[in-house]
C-alpha atoms as a PDB file:
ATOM      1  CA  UNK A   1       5.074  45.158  17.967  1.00  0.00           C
ATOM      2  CA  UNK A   2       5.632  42.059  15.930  1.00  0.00           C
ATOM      3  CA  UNK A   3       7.505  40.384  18.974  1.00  0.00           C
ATOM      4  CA  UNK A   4       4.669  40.585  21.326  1.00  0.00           C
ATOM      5  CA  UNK A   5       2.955  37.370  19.383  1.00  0.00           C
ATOM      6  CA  UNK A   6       5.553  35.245  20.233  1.00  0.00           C
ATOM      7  CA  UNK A   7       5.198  35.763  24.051  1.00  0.00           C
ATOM      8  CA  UNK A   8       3.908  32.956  26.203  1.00  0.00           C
ATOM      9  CA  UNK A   9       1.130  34.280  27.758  1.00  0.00           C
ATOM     10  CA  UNK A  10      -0.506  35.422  24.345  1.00  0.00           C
ATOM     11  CA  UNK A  11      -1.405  32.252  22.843  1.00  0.00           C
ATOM     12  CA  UNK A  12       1.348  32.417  20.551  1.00  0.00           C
ATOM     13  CA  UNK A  13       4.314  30.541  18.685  1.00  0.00           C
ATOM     14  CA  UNK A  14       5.690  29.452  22.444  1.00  0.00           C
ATOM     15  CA  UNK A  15       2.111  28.345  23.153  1.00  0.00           C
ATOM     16  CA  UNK A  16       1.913  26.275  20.098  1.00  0.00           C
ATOM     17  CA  UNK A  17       5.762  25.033  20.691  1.00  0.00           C
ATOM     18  CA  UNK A  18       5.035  24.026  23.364  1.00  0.00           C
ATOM     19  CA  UNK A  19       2.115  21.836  22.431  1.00  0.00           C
ATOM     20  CA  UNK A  20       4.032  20.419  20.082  1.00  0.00           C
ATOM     21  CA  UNK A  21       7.175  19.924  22.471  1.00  0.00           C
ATOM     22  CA  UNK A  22       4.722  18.279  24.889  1.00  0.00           C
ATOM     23  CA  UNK A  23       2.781  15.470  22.520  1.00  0.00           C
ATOM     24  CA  UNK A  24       3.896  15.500  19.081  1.00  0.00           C
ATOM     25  CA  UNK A  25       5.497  12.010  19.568  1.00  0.00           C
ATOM     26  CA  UNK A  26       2.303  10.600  20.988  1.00  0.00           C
ATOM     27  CA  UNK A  27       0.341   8.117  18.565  1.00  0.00           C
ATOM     28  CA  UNK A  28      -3.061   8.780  18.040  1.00  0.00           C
ATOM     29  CA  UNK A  29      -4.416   5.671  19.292  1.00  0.00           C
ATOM     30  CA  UNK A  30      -2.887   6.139  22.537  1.00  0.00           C
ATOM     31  CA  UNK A  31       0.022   3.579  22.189  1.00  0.00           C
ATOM     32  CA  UNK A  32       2.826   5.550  22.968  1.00  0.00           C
ATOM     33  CA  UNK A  33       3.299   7.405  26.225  1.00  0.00           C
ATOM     34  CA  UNK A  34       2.094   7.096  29.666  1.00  0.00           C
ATOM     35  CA  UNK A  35       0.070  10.602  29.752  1.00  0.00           C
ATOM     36  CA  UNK A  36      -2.895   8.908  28.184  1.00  0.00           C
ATOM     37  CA  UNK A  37      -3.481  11.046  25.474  1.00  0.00           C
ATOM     38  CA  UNK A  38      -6.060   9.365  22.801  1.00  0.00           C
ATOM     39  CA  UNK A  39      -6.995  11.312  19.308  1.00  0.00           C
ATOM     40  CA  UNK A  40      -8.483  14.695  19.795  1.00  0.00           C
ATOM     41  CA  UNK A  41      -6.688  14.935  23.205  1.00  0.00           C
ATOM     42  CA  UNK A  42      -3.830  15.210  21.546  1.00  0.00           C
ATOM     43  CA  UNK A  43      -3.333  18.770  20.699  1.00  0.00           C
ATOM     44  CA  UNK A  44      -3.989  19.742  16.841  1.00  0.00           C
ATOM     45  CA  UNK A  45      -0.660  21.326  16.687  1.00  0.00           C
ATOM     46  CA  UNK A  46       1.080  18.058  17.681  1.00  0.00           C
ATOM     47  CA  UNK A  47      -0.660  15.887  15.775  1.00  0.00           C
ATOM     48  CA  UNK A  48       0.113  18.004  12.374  1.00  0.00           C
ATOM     49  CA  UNK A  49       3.456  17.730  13.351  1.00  0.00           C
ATOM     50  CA  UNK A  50       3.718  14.084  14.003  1.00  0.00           C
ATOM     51  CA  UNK A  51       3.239  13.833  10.473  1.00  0.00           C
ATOM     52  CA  UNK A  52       5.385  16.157   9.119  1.00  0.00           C
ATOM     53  CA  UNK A  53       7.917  15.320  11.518  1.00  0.00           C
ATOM     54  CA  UNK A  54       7.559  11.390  10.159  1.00  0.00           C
ATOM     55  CA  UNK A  55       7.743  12.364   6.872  1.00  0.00           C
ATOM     56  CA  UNK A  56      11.109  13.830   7.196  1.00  0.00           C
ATOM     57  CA  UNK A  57      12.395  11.438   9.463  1.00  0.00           C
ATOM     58  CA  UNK A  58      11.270   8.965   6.567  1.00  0.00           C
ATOM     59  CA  UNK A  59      12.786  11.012   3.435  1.00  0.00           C
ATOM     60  CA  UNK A  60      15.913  11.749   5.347  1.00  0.00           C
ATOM     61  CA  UNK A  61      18.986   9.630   4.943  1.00  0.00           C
ATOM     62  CA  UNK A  62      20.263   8.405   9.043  1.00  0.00           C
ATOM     63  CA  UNK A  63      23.055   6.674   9.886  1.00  0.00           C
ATOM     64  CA  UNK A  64      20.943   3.290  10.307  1.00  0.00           C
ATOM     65  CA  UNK A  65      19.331   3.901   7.347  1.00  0.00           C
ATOM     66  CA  UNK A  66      19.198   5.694   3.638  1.00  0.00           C
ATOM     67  CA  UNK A  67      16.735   8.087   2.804  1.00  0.00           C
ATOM     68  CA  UNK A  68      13.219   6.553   1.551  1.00  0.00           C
ATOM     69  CA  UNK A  69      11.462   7.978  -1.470  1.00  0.00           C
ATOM     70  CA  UNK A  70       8.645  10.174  -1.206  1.00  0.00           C
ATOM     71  CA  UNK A  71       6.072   6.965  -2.618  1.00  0.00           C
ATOM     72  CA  UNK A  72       7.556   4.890   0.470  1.00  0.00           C
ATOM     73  CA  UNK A  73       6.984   7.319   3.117  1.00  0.00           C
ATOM     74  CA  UNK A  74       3.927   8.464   2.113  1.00  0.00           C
ATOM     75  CA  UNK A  75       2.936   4.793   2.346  1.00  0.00           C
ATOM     76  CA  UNK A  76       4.060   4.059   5.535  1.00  0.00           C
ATOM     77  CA  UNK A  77       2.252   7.161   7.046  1.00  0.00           C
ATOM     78  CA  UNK A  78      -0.962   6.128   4.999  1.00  0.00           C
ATOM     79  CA  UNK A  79      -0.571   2.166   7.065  1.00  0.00           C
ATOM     80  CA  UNK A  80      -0.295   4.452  10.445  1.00  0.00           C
ATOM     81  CA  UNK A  81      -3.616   6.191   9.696  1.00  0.00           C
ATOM     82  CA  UNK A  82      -5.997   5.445  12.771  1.00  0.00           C
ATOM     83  CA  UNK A  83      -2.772   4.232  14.687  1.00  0.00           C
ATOM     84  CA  UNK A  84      -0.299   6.519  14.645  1.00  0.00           C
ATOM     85  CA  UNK A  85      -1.767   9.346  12.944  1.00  0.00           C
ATOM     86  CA  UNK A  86      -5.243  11.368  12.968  1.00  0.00           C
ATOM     87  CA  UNK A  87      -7.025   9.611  10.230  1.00  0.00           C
ATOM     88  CA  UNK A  88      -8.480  13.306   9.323  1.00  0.00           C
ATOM     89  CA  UNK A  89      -5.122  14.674   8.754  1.00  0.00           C
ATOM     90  CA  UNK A  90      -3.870  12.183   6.714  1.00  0.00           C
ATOM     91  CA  UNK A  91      -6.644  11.992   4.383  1.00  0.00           C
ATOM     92  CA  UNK A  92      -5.619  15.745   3.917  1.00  0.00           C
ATOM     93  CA  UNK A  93      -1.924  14.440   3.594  1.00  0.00           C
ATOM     94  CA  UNK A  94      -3.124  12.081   1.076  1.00  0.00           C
ATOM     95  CA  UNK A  95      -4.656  15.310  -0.825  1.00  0.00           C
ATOM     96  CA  UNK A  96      -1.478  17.312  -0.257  1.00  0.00           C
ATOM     97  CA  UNK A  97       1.209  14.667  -0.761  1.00  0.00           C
ATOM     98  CA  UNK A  98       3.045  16.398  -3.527  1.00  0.00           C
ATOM     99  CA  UNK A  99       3.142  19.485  -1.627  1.00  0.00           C
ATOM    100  CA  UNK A 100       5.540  17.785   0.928  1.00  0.00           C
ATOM    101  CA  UNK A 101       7.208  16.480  -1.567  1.00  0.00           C
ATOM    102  CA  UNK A 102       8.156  20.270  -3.165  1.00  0.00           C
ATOM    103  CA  UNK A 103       8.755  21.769   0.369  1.00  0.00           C
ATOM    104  CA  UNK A 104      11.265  18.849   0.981  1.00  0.00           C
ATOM    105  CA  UNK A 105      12.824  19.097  -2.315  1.00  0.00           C
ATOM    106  CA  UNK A 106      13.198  22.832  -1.665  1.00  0.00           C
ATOM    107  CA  UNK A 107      14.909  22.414   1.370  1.00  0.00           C
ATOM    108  CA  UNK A 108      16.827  19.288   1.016  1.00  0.00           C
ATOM    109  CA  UNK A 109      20.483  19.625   1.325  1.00  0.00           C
ATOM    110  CA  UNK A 110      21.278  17.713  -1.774  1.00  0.00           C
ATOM    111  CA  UNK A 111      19.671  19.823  -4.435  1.00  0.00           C
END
C-alpha cells in the first residue's frame, strides 16, 4: 500500500520530517542552536531545506519587509555559503538557481 511509506518506523516522509523539523534552522557552521550540530551533523534533509526554506522566506513579501528579487536572494544565500549553508549544496544552488526561480514563479500567489 502506498500509505505504508509514510509510516514512522519505515524510514519514510515522517522520518525525513522530522529531520527537517528537528535542524533545518541550524547554520552550518554551528552558530545557531545549542544542540551543537556542525556541517555534516546536520542532517542532509535539513540542510536542503534551510536553503529552500531561505529562499522563500527571501522572495516572499512579510509584513517587515517586501519581497526581494530572485538576483538578491540568491546573493544573500551565495554570502551564507560556509556559514549558514553547506557550501556543497549551494554550489549546486548556484547550478540550479533558475530552477527555483520557475518553481517559485509557478507557485507564487501573484501570477
Amino acid at each position: 500500500m502506498a500509505w505504508r511509506c509514510c509510516r514512522a518506523g519505515e524510514g519514510g516522509f515522517l522520518r525525513i520530517a522530522g529531520e527537517i523539523a528537528h535542524a533545518q534552522q541550524k547554520k552550518w557552521d554551528g552558530s545557531c542552536y545549542p544542540q551543537g550540530l556542525v556541517g555534516e551533523a546536520i542532517t542532509l534533509s535539513a540542510r536542503l531545506m534551510a536553503v529552500a526554506d531561505v529562499y522563500d522566506a527571501l522572495i516572499s513579501k512579510r509584513v517587515y519587509k517586501p519581497a526581494f528579487s530572485h538576483e538578491k536572494a540568491v546573493g544573500i544565500i551565495l554570502e551564507g555559503s560556509g556559514k549558514h549553508f553547506d557550501p556543497d549544496l549551494i554550489a549546486v544552488f548556484r547550478e540550479i538557481e533558475d530552477e527555483f526561480r520557475s518553481i517559485a514563479r509557478q507557485f507564487s500567489d501573484h501570477q
